[in-house]
N, C-alpha and C. Protein backbone atom coordinates (compact mmCIF):
# COMPACT_ATOMS: atom_id res chain seq x y z
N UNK A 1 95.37 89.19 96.71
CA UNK A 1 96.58 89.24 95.89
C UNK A 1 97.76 89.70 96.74
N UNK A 2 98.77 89.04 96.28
CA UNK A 2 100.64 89.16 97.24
C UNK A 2 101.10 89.54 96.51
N UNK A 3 102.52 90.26 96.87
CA UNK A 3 103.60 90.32 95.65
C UNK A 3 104.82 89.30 96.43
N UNK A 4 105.51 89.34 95.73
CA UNK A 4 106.63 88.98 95.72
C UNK A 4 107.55 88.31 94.59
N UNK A 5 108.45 87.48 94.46
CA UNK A 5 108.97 86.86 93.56
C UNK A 5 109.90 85.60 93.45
N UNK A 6 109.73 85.25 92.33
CA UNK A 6 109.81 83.84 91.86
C UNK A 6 111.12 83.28 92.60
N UNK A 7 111.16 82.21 93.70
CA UNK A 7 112.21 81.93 94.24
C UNK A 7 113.14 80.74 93.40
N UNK A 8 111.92 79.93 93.04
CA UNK A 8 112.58 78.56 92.25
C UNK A 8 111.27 77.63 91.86
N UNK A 9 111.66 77.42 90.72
CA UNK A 9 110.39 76.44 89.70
C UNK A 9 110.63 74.94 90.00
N UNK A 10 109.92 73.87 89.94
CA UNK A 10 110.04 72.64 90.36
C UNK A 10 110.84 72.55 88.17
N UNK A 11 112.31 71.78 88.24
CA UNK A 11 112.76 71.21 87.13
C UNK A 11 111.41 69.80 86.67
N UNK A 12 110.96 69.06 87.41
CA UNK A 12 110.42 68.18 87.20
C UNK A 12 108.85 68.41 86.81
N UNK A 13 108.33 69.08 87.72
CA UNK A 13 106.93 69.85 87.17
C UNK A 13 107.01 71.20 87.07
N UNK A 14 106.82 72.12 86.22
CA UNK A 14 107.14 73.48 85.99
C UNK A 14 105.66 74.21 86.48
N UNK A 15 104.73 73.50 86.95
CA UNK A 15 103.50 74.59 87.28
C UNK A 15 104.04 74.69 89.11
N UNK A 16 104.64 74.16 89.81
CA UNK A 16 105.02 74.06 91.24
C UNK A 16 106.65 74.44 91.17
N UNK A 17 106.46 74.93 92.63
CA UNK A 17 107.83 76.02 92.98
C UNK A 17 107.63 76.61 93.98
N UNK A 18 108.18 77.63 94.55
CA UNK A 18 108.25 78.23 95.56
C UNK A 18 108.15 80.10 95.29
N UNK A 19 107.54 80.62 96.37
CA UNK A 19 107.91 82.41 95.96
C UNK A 19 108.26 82.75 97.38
N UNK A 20 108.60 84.04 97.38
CA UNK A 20 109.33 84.97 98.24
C UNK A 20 108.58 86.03 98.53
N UNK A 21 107.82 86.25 99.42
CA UNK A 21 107.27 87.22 99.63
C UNK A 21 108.10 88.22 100.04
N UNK A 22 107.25 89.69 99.26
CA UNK A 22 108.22 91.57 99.99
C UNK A 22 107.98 91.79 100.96
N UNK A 23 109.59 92.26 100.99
CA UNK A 23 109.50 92.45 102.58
C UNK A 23 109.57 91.36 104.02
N UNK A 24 108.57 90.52 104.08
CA UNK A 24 108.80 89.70 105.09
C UNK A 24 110.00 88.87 104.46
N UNK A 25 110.20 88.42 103.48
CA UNK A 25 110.97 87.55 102.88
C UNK A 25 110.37 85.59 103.10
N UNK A 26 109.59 85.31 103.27
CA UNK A 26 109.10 84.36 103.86
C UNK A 26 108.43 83.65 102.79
N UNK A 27 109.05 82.29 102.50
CA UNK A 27 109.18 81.48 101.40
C UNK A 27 107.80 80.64 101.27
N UNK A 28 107.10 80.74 100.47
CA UNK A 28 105.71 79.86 100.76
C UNK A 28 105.85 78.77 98.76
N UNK A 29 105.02 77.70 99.17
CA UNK A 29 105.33 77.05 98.13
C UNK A 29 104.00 77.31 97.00
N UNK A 30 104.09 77.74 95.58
CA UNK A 30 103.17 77.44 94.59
C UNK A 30 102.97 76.40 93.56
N UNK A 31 101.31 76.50 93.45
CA UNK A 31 101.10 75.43 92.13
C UNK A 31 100.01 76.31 91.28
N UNK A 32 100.70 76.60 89.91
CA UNK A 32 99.72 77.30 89.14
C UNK A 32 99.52 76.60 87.52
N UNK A 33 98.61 75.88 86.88
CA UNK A 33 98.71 75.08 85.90
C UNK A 33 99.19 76.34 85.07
N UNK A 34 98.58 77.62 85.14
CA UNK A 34 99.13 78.35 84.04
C UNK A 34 100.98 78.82 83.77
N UNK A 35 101.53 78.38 85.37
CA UNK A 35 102.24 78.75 85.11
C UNK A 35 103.57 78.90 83.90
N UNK A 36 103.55 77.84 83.06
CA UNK A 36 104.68 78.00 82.39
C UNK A 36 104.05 79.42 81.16
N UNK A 37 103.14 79.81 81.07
CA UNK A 37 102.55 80.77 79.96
C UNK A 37 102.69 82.07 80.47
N UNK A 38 103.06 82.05 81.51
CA UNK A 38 103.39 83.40 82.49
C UNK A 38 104.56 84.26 82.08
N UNK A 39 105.84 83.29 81.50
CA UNK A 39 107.00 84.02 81.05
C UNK A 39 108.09 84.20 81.98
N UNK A 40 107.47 84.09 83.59
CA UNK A 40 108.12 84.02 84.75
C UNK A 40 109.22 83.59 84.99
N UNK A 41 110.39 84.28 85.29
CA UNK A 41 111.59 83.31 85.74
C UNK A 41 112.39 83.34 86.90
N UNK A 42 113.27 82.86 87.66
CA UNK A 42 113.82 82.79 88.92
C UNK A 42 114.22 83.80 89.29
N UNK A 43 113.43 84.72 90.45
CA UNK A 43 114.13 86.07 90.56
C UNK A 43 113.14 87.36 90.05
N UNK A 44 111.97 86.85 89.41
CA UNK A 44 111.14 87.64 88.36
C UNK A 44 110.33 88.18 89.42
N UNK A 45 109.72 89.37 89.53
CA UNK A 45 108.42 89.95 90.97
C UNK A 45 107.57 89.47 90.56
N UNK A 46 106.45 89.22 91.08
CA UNK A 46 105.30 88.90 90.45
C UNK A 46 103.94 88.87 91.60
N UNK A 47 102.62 89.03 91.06
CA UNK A 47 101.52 88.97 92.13
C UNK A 47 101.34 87.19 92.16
N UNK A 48 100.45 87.37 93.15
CA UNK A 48 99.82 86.06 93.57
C UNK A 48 98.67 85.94 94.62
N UNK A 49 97.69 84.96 94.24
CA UNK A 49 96.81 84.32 95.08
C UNK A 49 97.63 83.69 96.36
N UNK A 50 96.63 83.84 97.81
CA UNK A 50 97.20 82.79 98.98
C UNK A 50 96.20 83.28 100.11
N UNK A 51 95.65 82.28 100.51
CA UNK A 51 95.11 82.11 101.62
C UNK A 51 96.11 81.77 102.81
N UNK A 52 96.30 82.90 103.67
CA UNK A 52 97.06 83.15 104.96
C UNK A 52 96.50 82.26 105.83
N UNK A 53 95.61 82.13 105.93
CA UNK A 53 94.38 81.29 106.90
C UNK A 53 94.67 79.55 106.67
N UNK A 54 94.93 79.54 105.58
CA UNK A 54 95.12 77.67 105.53
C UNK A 54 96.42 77.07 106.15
N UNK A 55 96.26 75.93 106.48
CA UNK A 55 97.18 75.32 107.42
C UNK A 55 98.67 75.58 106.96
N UNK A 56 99.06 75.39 105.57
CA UNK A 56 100.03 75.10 104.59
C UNK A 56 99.43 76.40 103.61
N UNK A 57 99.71 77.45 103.19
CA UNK A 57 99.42 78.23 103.00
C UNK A 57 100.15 78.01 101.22
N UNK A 58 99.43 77.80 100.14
CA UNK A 58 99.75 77.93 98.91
C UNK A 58 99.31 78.57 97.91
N UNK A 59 100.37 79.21 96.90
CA UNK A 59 100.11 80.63 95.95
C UNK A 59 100.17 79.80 95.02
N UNK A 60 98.44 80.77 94.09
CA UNK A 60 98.57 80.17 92.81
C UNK A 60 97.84 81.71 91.98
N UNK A 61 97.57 81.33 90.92
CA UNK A 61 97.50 82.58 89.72
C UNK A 61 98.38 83.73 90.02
N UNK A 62 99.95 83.44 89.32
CA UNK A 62 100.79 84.09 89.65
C UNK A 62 101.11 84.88 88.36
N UNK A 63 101.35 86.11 88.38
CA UNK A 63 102.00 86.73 87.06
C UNK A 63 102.40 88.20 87.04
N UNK A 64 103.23 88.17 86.03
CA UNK A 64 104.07 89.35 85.95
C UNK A 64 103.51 90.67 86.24
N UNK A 65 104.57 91.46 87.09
CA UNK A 65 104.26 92.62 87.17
C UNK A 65 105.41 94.04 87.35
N UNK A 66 105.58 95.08 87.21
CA UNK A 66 106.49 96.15 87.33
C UNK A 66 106.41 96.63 88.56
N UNK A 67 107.25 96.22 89.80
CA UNK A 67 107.46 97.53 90.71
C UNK A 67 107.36 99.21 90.71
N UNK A 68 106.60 99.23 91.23
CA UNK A 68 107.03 100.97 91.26
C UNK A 68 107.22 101.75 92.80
N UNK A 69 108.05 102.47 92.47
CA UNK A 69 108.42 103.54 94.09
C UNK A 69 108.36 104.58 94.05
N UNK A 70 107.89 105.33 94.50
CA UNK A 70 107.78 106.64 95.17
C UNK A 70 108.50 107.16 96.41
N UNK A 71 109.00 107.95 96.34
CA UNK A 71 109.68 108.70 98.14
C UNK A 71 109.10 109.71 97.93
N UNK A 72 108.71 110.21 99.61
CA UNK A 72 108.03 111.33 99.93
C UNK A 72 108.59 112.15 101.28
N UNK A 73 109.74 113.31 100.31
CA UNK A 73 110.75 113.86 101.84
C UNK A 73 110.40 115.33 102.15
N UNK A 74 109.32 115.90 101.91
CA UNK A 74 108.53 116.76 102.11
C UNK A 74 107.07 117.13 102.58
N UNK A 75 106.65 117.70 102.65
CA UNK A 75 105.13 118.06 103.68
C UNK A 75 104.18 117.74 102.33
N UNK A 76 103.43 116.16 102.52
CA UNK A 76 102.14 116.28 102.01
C UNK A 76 100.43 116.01 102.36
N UNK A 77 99.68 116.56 101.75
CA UNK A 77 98.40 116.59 102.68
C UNK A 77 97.78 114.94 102.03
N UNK A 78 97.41 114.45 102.99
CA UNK A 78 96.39 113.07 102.65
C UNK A 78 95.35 113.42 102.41
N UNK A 79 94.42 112.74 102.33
CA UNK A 79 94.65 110.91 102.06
C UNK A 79 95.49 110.75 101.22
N UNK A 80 95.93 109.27 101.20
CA UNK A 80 96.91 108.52 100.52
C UNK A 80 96.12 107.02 99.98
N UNK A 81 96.26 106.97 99.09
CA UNK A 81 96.39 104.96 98.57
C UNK A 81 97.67 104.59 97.84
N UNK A 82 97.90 103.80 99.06
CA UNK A 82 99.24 103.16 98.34
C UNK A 82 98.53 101.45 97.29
N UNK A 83 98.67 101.64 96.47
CA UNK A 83 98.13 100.55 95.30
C UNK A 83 98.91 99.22 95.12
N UNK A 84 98.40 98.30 94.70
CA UNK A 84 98.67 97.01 94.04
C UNK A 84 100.56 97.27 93.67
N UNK A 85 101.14 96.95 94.08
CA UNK A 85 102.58 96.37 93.40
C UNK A 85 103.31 97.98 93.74
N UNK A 86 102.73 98.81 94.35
CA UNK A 86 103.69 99.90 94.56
C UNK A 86 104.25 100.01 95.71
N UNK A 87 105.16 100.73 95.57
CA UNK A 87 105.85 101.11 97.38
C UNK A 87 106.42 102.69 97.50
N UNK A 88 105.93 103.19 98.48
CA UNK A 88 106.01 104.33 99.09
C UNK A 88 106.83 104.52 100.20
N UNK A 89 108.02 105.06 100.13
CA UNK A 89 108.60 105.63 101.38
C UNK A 89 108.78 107.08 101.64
N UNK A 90 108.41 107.18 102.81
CA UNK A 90 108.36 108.36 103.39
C UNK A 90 109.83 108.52 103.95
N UNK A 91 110.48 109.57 103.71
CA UNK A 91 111.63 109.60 104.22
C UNK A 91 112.21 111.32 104.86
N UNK A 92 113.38 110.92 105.55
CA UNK A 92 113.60 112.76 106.15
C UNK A 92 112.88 113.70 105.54
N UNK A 93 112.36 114.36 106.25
CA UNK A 93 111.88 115.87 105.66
C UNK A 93 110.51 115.38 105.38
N UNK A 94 109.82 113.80 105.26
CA UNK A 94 108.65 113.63 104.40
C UNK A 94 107.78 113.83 105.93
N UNK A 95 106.41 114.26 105.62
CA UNK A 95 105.52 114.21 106.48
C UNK A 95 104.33 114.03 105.99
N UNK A 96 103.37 113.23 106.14
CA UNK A 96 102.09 112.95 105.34
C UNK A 96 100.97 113.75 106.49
N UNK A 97 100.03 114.70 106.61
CA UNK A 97 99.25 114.78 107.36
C UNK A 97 97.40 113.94 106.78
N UNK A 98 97.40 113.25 107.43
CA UNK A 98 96.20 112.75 106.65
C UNK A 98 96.30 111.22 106.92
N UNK A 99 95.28 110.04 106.42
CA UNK A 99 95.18 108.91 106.38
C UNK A 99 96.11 108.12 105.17
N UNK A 100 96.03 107.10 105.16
CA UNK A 100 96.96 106.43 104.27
C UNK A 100 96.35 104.71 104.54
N UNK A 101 96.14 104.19 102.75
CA UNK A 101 95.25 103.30 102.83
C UNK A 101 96.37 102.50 102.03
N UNK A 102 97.23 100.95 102.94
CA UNK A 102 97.96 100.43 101.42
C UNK A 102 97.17 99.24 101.27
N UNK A 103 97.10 99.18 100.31
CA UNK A 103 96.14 97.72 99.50
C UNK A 103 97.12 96.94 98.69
N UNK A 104 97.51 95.49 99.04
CA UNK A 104 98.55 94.75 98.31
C UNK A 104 99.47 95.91 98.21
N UNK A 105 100.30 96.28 99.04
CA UNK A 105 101.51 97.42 98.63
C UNK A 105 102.55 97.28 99.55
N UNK A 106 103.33 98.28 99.64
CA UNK A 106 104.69 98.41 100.57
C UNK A 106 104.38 100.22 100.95
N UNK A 107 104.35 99.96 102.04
CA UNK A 107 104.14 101.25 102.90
C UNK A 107 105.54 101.23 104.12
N UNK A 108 106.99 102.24 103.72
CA UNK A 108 107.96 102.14 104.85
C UNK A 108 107.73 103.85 104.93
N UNK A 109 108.27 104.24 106.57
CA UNK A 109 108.28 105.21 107.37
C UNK A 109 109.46 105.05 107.80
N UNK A 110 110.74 105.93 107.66
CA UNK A 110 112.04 105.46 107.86
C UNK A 110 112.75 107.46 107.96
N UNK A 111 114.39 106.82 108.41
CA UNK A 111 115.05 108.03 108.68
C UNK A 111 114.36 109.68 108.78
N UNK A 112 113.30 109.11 110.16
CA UNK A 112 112.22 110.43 110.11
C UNK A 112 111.82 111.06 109.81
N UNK A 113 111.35 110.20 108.75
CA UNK A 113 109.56 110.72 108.04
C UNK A 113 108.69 110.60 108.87
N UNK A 114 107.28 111.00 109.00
CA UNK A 114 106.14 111.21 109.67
C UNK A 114 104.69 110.79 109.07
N UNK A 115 103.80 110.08 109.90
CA UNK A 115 102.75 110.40 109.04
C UNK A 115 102.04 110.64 110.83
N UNK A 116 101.03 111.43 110.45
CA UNK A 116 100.38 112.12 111.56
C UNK A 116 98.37 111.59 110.96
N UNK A 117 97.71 110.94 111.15
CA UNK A 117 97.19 109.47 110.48
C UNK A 117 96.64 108.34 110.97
N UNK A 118 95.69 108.09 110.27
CA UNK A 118 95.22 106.31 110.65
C UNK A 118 96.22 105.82 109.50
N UNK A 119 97.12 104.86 109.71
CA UNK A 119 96.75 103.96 108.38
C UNK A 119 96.59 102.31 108.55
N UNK A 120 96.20 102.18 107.16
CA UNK A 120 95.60 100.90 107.04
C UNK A 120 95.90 100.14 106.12
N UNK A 121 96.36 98.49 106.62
CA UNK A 121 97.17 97.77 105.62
C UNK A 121 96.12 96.81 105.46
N UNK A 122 95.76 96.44 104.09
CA UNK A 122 94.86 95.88 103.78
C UNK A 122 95.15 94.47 102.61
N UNK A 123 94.67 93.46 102.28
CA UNK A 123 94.77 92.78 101.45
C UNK A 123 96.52 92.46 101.00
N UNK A 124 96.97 91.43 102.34
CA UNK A 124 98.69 91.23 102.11
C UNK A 124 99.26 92.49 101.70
N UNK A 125 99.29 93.53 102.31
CA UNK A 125 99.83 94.61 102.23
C UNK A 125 100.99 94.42 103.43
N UNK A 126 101.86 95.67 103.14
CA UNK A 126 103.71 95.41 104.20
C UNK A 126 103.60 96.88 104.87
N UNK A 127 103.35 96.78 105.69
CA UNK A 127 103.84 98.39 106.80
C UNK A 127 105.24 98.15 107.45
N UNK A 128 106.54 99.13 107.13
CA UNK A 128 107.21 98.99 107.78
C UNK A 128 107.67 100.55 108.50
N UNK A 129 107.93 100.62 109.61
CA UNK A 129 108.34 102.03 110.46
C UNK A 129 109.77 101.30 110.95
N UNK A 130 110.53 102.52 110.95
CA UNK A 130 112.33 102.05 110.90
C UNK A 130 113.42 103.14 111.01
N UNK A 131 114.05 103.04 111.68
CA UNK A 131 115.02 104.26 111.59
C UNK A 131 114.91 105.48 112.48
N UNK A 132 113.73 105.58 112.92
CA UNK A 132 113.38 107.32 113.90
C UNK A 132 112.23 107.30 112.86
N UNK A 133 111.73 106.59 111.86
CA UNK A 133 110.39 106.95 111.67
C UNK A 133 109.22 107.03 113.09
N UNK A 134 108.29 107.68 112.49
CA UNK A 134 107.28 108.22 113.67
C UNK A 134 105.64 107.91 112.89
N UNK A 135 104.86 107.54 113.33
CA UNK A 135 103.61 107.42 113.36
C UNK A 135 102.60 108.17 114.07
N UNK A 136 101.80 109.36 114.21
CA UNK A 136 101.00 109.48 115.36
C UNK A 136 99.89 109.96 114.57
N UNK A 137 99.15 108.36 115.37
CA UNK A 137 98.13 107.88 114.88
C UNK A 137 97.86 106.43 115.24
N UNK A 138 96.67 105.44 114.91
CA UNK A 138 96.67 103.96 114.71
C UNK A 138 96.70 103.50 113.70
N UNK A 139 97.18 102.67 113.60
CA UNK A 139 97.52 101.50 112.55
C UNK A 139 96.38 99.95 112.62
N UNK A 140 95.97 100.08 111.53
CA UNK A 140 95.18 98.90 111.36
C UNK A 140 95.69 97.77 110.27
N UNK A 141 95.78 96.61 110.62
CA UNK A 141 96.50 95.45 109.85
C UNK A 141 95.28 94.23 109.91
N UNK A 142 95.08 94.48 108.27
CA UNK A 142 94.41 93.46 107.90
C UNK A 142 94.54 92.09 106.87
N UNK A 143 93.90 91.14 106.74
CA UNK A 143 93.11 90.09 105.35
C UNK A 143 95.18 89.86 104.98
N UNK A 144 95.71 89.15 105.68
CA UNK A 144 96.97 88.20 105.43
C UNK A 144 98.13 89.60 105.32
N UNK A 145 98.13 90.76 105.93
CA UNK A 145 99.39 92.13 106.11
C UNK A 145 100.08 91.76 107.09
N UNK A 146 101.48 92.54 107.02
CA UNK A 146 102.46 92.56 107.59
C UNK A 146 102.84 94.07 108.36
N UNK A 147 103.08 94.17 109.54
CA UNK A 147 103.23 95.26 109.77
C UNK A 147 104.62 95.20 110.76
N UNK A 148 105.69 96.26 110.32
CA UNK A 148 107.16 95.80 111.55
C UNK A 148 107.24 97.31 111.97
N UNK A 149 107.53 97.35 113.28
CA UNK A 149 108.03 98.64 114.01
C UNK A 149 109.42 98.12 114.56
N UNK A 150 110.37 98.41 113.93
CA UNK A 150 112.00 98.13 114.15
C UNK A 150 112.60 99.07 114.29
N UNK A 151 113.77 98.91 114.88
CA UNK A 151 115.09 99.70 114.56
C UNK A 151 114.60 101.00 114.91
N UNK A 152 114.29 101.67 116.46
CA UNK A 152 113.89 102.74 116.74
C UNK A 152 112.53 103.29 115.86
N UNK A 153 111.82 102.62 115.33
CA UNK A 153 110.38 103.08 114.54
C UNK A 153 109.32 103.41 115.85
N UNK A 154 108.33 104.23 115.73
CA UNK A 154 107.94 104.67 117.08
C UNK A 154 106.36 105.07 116.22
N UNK A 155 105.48 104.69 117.24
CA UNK A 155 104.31 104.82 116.99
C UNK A 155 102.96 105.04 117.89
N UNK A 156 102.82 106.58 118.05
CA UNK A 156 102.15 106.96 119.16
C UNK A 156 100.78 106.75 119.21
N UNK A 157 100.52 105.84 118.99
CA UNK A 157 99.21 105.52 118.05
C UNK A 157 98.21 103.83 118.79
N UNK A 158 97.70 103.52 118.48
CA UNK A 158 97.61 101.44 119.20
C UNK A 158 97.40 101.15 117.67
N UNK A 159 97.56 99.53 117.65
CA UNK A 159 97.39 98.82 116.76
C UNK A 159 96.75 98.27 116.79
N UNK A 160 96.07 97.59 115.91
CA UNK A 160 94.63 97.18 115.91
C UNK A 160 94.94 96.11 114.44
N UNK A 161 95.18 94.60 114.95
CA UNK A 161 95.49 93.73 114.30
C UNK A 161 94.37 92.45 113.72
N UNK A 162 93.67 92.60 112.85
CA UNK A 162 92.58 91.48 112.54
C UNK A 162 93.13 90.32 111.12
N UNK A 163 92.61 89.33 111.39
CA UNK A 163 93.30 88.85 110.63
C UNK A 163 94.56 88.62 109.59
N UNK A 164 95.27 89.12 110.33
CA UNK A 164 96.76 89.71 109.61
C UNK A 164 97.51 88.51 109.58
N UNK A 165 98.70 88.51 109.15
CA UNK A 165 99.70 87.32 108.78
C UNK A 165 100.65 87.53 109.95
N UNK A 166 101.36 88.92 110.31
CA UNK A 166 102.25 88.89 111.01
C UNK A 166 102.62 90.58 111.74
N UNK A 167 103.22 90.13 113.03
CA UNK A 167 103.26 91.38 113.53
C UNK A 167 104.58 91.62 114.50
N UNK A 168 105.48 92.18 113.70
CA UNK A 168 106.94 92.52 114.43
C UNK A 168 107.16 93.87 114.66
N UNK A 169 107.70 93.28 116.58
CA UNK A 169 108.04 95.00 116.95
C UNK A 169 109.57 94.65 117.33
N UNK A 170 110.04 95.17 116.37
CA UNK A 170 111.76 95.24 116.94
C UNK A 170 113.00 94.36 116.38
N UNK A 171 113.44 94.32 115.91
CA UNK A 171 114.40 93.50 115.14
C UNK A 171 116.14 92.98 115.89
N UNK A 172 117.12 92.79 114.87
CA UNK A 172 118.87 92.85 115.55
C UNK A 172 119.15 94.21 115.51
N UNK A 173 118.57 94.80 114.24
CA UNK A 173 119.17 96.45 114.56
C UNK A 173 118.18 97.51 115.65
N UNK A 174 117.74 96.76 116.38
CA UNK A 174 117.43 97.85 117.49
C UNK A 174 115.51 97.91 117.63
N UNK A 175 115.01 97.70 118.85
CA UNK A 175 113.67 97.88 119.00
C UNK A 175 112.69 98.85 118.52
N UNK A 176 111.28 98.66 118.78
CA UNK A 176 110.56 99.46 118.64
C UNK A 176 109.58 99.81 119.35
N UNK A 177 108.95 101.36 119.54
CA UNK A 177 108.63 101.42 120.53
C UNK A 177 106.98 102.48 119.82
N UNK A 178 106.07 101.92 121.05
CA UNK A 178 104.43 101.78 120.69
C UNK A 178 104.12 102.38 121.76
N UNK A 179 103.35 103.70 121.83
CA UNK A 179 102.82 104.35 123.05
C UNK A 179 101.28 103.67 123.41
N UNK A 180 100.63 103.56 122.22
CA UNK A 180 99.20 103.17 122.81
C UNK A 180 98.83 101.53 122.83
N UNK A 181 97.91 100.62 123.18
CA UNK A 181 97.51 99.24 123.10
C UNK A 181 97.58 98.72 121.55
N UNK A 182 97.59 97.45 122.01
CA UNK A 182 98.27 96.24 120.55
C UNK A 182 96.45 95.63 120.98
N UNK A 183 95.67 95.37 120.02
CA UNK A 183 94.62 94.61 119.61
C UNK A 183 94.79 93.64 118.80
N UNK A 184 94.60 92.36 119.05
CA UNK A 184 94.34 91.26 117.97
C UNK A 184 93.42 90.26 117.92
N UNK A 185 93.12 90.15 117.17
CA UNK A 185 91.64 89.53 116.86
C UNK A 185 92.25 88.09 116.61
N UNK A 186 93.05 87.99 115.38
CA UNK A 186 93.70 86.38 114.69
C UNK A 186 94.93 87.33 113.87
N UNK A 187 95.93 86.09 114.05
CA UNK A 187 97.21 86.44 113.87
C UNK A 187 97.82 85.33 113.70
N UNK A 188 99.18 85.08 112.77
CA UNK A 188 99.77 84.03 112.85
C UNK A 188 100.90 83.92 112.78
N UNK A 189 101.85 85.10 113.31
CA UNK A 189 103.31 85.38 113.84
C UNK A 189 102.50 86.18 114.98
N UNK A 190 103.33 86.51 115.92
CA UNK A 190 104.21 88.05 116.60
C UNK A 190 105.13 87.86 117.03
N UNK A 191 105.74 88.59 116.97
CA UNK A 191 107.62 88.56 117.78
C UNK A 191 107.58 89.83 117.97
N UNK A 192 108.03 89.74 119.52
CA UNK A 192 108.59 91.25 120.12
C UNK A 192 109.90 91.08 120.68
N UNK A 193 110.97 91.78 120.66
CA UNK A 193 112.03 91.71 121.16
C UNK A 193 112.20 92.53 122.67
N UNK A 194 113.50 92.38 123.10
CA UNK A 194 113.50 92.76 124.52
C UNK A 194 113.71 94.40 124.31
N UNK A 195 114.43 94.38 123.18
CA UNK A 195 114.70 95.92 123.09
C UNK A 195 113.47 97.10 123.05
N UNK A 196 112.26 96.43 122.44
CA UNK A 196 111.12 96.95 122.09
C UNK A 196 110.09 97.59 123.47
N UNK A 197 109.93 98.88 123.31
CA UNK A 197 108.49 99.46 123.98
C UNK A 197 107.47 99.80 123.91
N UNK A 198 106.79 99.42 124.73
CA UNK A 198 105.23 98.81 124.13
C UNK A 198 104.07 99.70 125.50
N UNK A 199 103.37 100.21 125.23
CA UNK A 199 102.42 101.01 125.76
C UNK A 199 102.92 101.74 126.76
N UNK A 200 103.94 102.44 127.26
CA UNK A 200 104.49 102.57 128.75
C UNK A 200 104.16 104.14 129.10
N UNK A 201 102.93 104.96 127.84
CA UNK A 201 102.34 106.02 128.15
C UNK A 201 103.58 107.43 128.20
N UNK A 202 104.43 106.96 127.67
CA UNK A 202 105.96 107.88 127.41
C UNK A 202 104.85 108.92 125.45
């Protein structure tokens, strides 16, 4: 299961259309017979089926769902599960000591928050580190996840990438930088930018 939301319905057949995946923003096309019973409309969030692995990658059993967010700008002890359709940011002052498991979720580490940690993105789940966020620990990205270290995000930790969808270190607003080894098994992006540092034992 994905989240994201409804980009545009086919006028001519209403079970086909397109969605928007969170976070990456990356437009993939659907066909769901149920769809018109869904209630769904242009712009609406919603989960979805998709095999990352197929050539042409298409979402189907799509339906409504409520975002929810959490920020975390203070000292808390883990474990963590970040869940189905939620998103968690860790922000100034936040520090997680402990593991952190997101499953179909949104997991950001931004304006230096901390998690001190394995974590693990699982089942089209979104890891993003950004801003002077910090990681120390590894990161594991799995089953069609997204994981970005941008914009000064720093992660003293290696990555350890298996069947994941995609893997960005570094963006226009500024690189990112990775003290320990990048592992990948199967993958079907990476982009690293020039700005970005990558194992250099700093």
């Amino acid at each position: 299961m994905a989240l994201g939301k409804v980009e545009s319905i086919d006028p001519v057949s209403p079970v086909k259309g397109t969605i928007k995946e969170d976070e990456s923003e990356q437009v993939y096309p659907f066909e769901d017979k149920n769809f018109p019973n869904t209630g769904l409309k242009v712009g609406d969030p919603c989960t979805y089926d998709i095999d990352y692995s197929a050539e042409r990658p298409l979402a189907s059993n799509l339906a409504a769902y409520t975002p929810t967010e959490q920020e975390i700008n203070t000292v808390v002890q883990g474990p963590l599960t970040v869940n189905t359709g939620e998103t968690l940011k860790i922000k100034k002052g936040g520090m997680v000591n402990g593991n952190i498991v997101v499953t179909n979720a949104n997991l950001i580490v931004e304006d230096t928050g901390g998690v001190t940690g394995q974590i693990t993105v699982d089942a089209q789940g979104s890891f993003i580190i950004r801003k002077g966020g910090m990681v120390n620990g590894n990161i594991v990205v799995n089953k069609g996840s997204v994981c970005r270290v941008v914009n000064k995000g720093n992660v003293k930790g290696n990555i350890v990438v298996s069947s994941a969808n995609r893997l960005i270190i570094g963006n226009d607003n500024g690189g990112g930088t990775i003290t320990g080894a990048i592992t990948v098994d199967k993958i079907r992006k990476v982009t690293i930018t020039a700005t970005s540092v990558i194992n250099c034992g700093a």
